[in-house]
Protein backbone atom coordinates (compact mmCIF):
# COMPACT_ATOMS: atom_id res chain seq x y z
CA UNK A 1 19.52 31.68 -10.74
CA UNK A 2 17.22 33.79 -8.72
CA UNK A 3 19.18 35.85 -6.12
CA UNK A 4 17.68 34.20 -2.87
CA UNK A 5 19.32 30.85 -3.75
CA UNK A 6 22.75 32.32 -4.94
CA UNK A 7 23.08 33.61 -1.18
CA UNK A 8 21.25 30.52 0.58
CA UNK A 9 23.32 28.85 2.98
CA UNK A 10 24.77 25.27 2.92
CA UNK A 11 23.19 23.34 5.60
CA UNK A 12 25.16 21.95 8.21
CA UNK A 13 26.44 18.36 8.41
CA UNK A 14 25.06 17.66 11.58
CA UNK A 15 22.00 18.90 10.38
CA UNK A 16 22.31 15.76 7.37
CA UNK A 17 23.11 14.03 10.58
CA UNK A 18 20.08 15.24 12.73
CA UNK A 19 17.28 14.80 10.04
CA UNK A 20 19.09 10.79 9.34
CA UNK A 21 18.55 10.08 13.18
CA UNK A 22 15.21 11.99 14.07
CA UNK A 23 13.18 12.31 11.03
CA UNK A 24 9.76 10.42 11.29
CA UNK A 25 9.33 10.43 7.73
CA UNK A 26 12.56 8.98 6.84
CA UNK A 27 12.27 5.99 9.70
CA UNK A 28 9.14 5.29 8.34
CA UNK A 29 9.65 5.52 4.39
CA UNK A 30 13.21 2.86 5.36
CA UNK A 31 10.65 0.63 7.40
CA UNK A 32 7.78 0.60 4.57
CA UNK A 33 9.94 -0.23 1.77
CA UNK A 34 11.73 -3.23 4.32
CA UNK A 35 8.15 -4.53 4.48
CA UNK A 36 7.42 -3.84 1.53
CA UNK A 37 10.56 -6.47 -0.03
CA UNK A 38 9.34 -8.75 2.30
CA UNK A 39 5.74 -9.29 1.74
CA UNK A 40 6.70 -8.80 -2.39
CA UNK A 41 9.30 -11.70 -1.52
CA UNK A 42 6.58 -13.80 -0.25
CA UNK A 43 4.01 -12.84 -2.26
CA UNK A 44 6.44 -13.35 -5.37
CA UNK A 45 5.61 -17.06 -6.38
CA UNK A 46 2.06 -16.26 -6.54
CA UNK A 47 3.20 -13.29 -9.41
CA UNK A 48 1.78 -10.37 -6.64
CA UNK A 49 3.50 -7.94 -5.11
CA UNK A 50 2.38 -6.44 -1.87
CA UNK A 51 0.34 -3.35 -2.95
CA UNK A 52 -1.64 -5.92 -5.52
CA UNK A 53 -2.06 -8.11 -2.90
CA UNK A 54 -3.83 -4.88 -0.70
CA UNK A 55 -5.61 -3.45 -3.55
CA UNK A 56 -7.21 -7.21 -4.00
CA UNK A 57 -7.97 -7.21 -0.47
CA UNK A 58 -9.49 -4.15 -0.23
CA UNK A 59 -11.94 -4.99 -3.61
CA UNK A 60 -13.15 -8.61 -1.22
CA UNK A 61 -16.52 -7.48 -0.41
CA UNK A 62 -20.55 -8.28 -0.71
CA UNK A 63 -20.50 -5.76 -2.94
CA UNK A 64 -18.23 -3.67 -5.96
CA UNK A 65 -16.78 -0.94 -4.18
CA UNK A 66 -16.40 2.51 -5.85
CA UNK A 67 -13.20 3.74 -7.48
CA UNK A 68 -13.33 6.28 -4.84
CA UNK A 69 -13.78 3.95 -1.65
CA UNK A 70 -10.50 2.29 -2.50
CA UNK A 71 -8.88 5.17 -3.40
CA UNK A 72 -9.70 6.68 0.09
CA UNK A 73 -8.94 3.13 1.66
CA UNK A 74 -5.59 2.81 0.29
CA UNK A 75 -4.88 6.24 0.23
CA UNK A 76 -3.89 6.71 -2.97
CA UNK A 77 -5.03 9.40 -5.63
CA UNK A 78 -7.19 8.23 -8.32
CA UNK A 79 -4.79 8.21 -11.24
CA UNK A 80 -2.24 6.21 -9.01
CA UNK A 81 -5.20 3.59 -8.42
CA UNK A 82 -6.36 3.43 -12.34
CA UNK A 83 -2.60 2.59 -12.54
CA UNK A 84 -2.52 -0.01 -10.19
CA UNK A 85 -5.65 -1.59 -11.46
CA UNK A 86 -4.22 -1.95 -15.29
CA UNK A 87 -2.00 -5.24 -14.79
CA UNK A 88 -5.17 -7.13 -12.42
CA UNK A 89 -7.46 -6.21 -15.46
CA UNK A 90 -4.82 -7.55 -17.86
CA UNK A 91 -4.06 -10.69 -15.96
CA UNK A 92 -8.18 -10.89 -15.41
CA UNK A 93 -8.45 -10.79 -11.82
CA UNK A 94 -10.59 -7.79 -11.79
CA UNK A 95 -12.69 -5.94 -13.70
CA UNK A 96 -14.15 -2.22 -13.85
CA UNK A 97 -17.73 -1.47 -14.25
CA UNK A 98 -20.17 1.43 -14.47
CA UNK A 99 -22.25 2.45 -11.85
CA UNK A 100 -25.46 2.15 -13.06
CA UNK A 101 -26.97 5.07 -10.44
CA UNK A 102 -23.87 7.12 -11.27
CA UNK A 103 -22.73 6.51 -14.97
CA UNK A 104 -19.17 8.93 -14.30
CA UNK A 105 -18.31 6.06 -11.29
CA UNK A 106 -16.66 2.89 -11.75
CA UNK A 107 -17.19 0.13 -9.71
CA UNK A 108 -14.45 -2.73 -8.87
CA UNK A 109 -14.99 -6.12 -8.48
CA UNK A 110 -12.47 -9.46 -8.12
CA UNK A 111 -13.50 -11.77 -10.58
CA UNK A 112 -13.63 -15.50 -9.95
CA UNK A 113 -9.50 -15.83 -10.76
CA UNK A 114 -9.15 -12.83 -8.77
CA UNK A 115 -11.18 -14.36 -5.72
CA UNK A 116 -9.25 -18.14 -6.29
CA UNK A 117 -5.77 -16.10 -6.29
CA UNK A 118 -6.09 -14.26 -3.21
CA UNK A 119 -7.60 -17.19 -1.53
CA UNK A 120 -4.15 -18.94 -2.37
CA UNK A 121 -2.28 -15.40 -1.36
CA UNK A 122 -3.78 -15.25 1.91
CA UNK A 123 -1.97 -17.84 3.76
CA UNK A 124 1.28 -16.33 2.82
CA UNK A 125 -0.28 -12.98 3.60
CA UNK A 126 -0.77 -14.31 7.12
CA UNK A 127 2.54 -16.94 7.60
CA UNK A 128 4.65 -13.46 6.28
CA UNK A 129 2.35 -11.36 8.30
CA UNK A 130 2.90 -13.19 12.03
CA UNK A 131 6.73 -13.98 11.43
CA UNK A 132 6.75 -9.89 11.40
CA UNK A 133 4.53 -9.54 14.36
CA UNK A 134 6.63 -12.16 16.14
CA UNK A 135 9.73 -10.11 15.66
CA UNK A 136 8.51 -7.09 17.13
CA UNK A 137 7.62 -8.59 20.72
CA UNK A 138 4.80 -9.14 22.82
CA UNK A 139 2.06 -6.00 22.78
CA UNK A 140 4.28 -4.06 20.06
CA UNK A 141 2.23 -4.62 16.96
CA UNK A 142 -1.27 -3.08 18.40
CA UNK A 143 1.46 -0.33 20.04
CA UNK A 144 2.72 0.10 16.62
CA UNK A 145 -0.68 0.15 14.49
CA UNK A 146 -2.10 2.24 16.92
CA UNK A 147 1.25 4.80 16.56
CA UNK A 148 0.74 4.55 12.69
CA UNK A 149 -2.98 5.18 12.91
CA UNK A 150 -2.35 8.57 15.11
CA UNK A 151 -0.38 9.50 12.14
CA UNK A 152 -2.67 8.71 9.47
């Protein structure tokens, strides 16, 4: 045991207690996952959870996005993302291409299951989505989203 942690202190109790009523991190890690259930509750029937259901999201566009856009998007490192991808590939509902300018990038795109399933997930998305909004109060979810985006 290296000598600076045999004479380290124990912390305080109401230090425990400080950090469980004041830390930002925490408040926001509790709130995330309570979304989190919810959306994957909602989303469940459709065999999605909530971070399939964004990564889907984020691939709807004219055109394949790199591996790298949605990465940066989601913000998520690129070995989480490759992870994330695997079941959507499996079930189908995307695939993963070359670049053809850049043969070292990959390129994502929905396929047509992929596009016909989120079509079908986006009405829960959005019933799930303004019950929330509806909870807060009046004003609080731009208040909130504009909080969150200070600390992004």
């Amino acid at each position: 045991m290296p000598a600076e942690a045999a004479k380290a202190q124990p912390v305080a109790y109401e230090t425990t207690i400080l950090v469980r009523d004041s830390c930002l991190c925490l408040h926001l890690q509790r709130a995330a996952r309570a979304l989190a259930r919810r959306f994957d509750e909602a989303l469940r029937p459709l065999d999605l959870t909530n971070g399939q259901f964004s990564l889907m999201m984020s691939l709807n566009r004219p055109a394949p996005p790199a591996m790298g856009s949605i990465a940066s998007l989601l913000a998520m490192d690129r070995t989480t993302l490759t992870a994330a991808l695997k079941p959507l590939a499996r079930r189908g509902l995307i695939k993963v291409t070359k670049d053809r300018d850049d043969q070292r990038a990959r390129l994502l795109e929905l396929t047509l299951p992929g596009k016909k399933l989120l079509a079908r997930a986006v009405p829960v998305w959005q019933s799930t989505h303004a019950a929330i909004e509806a909870s807060l109060g009046e004003g609080e979810p731009d208040r909130l989203r504009k909080i969150l985006g200070a600390l992004s």
